[in-house]
C-alpha atoms as a PDB file:
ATOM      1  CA  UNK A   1      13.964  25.130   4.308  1.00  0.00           C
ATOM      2  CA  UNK A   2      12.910  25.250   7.777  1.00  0.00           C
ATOM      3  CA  UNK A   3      15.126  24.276  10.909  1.00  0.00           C
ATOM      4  CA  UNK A   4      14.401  20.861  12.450  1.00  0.00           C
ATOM      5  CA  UNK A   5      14.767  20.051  16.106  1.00  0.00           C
ATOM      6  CA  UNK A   6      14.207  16.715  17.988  1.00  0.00           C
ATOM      7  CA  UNK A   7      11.032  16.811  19.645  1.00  0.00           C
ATOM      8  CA  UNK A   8       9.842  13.343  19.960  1.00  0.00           C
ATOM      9  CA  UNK A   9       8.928  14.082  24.041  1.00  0.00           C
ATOM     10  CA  UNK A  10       5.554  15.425  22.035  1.00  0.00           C
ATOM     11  CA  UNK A  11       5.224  12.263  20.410  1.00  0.00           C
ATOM     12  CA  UNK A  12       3.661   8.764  21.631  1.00  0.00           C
ATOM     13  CA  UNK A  13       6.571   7.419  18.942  1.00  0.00           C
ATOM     14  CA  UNK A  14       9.301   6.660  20.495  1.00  0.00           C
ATOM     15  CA  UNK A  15      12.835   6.963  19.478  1.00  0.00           C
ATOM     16  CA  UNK A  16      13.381   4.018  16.676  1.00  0.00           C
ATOM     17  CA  UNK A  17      15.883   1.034  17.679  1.00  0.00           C
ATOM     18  CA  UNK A  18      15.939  -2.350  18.146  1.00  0.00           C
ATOM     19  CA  UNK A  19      15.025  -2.307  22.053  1.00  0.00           C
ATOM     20  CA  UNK A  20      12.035   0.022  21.368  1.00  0.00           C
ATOM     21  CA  UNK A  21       8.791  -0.789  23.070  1.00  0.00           C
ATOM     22  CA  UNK A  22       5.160   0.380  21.827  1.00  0.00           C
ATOM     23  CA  UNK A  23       3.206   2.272  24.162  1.00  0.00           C
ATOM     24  CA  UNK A  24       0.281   0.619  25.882  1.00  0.00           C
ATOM     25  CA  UNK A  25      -2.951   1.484  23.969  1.00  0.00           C
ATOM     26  CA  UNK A  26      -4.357   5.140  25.056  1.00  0.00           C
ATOM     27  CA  UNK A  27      -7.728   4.652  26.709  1.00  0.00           C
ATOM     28  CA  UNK A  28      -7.853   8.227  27.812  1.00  0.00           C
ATOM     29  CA  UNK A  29     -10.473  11.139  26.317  1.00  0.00           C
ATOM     30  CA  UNK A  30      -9.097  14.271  24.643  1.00  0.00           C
ATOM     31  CA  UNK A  31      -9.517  16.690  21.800  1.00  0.00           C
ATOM     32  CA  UNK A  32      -8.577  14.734  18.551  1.00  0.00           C
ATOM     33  CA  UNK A  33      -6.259  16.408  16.219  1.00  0.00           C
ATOM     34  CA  UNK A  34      -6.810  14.537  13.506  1.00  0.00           C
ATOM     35  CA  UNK A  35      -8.869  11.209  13.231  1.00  0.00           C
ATOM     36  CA  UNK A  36     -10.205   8.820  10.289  1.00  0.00           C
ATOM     37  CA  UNK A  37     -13.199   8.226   9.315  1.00  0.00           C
ATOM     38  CA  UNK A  38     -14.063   4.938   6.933  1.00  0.00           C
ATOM     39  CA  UNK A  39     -17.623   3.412   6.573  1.00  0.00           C
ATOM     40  CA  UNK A  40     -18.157  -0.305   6.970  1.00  0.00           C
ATOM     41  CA  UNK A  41     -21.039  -2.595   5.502  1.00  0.00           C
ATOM     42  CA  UNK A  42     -20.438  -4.762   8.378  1.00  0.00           C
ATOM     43  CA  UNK A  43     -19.577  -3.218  11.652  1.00  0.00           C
ATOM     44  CA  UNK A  44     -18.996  -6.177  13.821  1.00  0.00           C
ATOM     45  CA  UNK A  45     -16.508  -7.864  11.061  1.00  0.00           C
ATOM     46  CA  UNK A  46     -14.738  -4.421  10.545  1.00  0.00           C
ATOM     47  CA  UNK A  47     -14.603  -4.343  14.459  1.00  0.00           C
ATOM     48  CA  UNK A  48     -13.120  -7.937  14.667  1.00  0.00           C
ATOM     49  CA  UNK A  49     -10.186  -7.233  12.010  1.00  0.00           C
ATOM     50  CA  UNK A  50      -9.285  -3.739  13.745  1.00  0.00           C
ATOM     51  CA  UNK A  51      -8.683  -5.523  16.852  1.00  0.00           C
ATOM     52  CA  UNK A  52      -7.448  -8.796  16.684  1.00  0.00           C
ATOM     53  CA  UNK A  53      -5.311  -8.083  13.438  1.00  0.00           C
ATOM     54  CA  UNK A  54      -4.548  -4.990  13.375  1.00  0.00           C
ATOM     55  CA  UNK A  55      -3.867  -4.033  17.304  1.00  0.00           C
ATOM     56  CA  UNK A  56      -6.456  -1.194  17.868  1.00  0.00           C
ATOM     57  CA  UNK A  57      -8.527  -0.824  20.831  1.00  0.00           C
ATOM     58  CA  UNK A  58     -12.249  -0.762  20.821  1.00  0.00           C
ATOM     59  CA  UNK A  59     -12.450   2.946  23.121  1.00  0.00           C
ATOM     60  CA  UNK A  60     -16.185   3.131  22.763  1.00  0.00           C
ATOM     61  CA  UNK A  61     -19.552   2.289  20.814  1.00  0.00           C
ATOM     62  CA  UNK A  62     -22.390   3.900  19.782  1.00  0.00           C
ATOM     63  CA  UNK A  63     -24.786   0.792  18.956  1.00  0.00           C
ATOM     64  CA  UNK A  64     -25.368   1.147  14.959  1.00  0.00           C
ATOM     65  CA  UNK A  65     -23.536   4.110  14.680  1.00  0.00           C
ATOM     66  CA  UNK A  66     -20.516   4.589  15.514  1.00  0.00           C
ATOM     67  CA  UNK A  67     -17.197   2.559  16.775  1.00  0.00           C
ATOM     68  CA  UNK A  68     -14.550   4.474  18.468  1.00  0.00           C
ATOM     69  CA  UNK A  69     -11.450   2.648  18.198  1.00  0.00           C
ATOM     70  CA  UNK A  70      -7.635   3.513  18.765  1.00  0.00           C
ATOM     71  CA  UNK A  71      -4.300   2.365  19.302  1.00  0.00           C
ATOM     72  CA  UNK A  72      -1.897   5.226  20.890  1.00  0.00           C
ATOM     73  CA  UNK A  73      -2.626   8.488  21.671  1.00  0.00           C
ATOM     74  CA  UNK A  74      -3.303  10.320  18.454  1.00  0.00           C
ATOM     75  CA  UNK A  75      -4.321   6.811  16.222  1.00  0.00           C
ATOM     76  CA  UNK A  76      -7.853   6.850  16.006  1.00  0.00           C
ATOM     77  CA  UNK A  77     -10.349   5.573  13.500  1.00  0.00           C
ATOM     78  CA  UNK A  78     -13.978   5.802  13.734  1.00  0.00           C
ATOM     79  CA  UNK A  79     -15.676   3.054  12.226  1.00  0.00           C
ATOM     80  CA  UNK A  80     -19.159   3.850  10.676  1.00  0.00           C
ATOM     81  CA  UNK A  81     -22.141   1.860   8.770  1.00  0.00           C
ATOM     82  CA  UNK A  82     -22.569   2.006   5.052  1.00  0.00           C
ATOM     83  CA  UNK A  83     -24.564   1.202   2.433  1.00  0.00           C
ATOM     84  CA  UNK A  84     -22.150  -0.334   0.246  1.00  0.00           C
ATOM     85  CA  UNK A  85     -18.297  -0.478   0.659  1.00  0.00           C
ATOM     86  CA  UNK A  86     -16.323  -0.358  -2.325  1.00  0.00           C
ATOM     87  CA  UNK A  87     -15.363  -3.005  -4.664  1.00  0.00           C
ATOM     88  CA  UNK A  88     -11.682  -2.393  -5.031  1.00  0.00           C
ATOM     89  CA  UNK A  89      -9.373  -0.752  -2.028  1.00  0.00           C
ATOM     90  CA  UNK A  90      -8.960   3.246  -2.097  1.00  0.00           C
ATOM     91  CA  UNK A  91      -6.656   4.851  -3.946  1.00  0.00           C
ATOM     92  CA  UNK A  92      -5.795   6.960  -0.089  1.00  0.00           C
ATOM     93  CA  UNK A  93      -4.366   5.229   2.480  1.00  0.00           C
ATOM     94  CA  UNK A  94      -3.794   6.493   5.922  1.00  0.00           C
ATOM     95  CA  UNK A  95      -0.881   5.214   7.960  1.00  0.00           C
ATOM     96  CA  UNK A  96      -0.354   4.249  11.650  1.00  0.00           C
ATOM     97  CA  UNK A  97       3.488   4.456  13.742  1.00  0.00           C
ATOM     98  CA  UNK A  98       4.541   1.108  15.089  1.00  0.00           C
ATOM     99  CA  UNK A  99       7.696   0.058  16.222  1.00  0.00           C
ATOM    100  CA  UNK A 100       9.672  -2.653  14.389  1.00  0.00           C
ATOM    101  CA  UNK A 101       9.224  -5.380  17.069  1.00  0.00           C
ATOM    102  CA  UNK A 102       5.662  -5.273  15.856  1.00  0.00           C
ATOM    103  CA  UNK A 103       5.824  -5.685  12.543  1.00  0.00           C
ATOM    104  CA  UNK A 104       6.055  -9.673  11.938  1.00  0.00           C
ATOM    105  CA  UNK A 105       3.264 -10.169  14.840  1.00  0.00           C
ATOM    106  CA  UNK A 106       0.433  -7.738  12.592  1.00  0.00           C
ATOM    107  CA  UNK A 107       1.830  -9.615   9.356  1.00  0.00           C
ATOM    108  CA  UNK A 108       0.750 -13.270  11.020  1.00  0.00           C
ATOM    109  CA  UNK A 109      -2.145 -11.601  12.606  1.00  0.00           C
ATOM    110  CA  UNK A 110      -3.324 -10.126   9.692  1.00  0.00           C
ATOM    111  CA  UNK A 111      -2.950 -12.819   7.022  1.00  0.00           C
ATOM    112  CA  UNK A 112      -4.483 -14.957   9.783  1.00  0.00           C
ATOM    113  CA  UNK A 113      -7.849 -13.140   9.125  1.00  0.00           C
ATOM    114  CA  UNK A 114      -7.687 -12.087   5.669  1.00  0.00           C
ATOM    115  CA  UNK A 115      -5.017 -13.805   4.113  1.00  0.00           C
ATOM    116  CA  UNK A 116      -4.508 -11.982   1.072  1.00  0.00           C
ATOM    117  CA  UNK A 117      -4.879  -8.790   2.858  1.00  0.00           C
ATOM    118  CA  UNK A 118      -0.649  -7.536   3.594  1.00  0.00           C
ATOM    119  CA  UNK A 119       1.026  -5.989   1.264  1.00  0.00           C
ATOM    120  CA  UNK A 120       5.375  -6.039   2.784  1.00  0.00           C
ATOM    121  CA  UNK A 121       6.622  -5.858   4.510  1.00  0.00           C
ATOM    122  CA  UNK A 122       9.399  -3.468   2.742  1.00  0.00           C
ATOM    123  CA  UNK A 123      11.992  -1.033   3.243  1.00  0.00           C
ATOM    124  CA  UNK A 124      11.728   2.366   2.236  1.00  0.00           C
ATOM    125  CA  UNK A 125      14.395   5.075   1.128  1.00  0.00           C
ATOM    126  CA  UNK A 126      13.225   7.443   4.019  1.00  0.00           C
ATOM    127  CA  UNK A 127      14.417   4.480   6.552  1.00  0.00           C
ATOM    128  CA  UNK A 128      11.060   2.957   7.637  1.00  0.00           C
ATOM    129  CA  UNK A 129       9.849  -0.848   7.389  1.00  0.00           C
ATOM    130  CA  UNK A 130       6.428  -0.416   5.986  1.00  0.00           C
ATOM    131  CA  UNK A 131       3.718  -2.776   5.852  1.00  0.00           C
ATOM    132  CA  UNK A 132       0.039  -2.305   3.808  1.00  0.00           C
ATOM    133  CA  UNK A 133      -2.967  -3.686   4.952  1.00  0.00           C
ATOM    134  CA  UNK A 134      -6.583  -3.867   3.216  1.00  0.00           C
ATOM    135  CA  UNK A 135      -9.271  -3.916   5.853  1.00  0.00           C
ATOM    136  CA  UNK A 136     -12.487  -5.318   5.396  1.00  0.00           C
ATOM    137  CA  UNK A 137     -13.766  -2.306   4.285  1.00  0.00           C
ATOM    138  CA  UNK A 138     -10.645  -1.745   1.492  1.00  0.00           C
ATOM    139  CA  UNK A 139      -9.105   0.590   3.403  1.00  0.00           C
ATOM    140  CA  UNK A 140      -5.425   1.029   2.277  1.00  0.00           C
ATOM    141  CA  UNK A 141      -3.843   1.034   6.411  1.00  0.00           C
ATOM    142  CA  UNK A 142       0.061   1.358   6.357  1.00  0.00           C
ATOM    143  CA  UNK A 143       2.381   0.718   9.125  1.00  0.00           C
ATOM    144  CA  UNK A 144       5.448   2.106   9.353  1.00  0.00           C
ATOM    145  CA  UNK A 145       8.301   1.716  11.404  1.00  0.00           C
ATOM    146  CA  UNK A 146      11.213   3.821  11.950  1.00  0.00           C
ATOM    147  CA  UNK A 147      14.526   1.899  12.034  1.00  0.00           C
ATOM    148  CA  UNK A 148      17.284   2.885  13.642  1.00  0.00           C
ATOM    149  CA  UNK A 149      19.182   5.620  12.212  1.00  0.00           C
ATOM    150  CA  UNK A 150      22.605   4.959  10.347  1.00  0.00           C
ATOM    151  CA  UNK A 151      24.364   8.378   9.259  1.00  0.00           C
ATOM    152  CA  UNK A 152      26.115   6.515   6.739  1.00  0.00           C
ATOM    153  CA  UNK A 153      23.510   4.373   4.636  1.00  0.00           C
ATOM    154  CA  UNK A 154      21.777   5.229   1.707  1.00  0.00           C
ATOM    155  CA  UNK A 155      18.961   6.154   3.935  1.00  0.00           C
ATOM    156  CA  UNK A 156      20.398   8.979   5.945  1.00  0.00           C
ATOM    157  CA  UNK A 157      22.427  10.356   2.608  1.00  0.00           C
ATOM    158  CA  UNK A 158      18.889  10.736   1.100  1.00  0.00           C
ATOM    159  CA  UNK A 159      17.277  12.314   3.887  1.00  0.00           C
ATOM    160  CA  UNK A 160      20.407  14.809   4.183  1.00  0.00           C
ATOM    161  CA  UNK A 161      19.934  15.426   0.300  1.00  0.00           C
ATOM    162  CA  UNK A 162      16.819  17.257   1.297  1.00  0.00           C
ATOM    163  CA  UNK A 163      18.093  19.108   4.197  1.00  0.00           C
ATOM    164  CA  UNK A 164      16.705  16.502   6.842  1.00  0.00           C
ATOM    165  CA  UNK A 165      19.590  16.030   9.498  1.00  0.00           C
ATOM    166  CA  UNK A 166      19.896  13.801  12.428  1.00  0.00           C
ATOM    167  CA  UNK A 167      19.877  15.840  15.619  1.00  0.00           C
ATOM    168  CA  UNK A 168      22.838  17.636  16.513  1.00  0.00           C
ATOM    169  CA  UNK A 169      24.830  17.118  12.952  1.00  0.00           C
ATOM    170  CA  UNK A 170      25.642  20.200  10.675  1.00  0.00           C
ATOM    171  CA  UNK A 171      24.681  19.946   7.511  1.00  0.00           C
ATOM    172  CA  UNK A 172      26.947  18.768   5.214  1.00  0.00           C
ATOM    173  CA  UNK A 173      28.299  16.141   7.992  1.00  0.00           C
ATOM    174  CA  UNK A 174      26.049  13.434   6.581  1.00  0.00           C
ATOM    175  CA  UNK A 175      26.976  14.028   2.692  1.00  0.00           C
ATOM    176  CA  UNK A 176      30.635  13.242   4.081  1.00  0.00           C
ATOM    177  CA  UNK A 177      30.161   9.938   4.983  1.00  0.00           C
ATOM    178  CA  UNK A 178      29.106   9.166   1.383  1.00  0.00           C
END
């Protein structure tokens, strides 16, 4: 197993709590270290959802071609035409960070749209709130939040059972709280 080390001053995530904010959307050009790609029958609709339900930023356009949206630095999703979109949502999903203050807001803004469209939100066993959303297009988009971290819940005893440790605890201190 490999050492971990806190290094979220390389992330636009920031540190999960109850007082944490979401950065402002990233308007600024760079080299993209990963991206998604998902085709769209109806480019303007698909535009429409991305923004007003699901938070992103339209960063640029490429009339009939191409969409460039994002939300923070690193979330980006290029939005293309298609012939046909398919009838059921994709088995892959891709997911998105948020922060838990944001959660409710993209559940009300979501079902506002498409109301059959959230999956959550729910809890998960690696201590994030996630929520599932099918876009127009049946795109499978999670959001997940980190909660805070509580060395001794469930949550941090699983985690530790795979050698993931909060910063700056040995080991075995986690498996001692059980």
């Amino acid at each position: 197993m490999s050492d971990f080390y806190d290094a979220f001053e390389i992330s636009p995530v920031h540190v999960p709590g109850p007082d944490a904010v979401p950065p402002e959307p990233f308007r600024g050009i760079y080299g993209m270290p990963a991206f998604v790609t998902i085709p769209t029958t109806d480019l303007a609709a698909s535009v429409d959802f991305w923004t007003r339900g699901l938070g992103f930023i339209e960063l640029f356009g490429i009339p009939g071609r191409l969409v460039h949206l994002r939300r923070w630095a690193f979330q980006d999703v290029l939005l293309v035409p298609a012939a046909g979109a398919p009838d059921r949502p994709l088995a892959m999903s891709v997911s998105f960070a948020c922060v838990l203050g944001q959660v409710d807001a993209l559940v009300e803004s979501c079902r506002a749209l498409r109301p059959d469209s959230v999956d959550g939100p729910r809890d998960t066993p690696w201590n994030t709130r996630d929520v599932t959303v099918t876009t127009p297009e049946n795109a499978r988009i999670v959001f997940t939040a980190a909660k805070p971290f509580d060395p001794s819940s469930q949550e941090a005893r699983d985690l530790a059972a795979v050698g993931i440790t909060p910063p700056g605890a040995a080991r075995g201190d986690i498996a001692a709280h059980a």
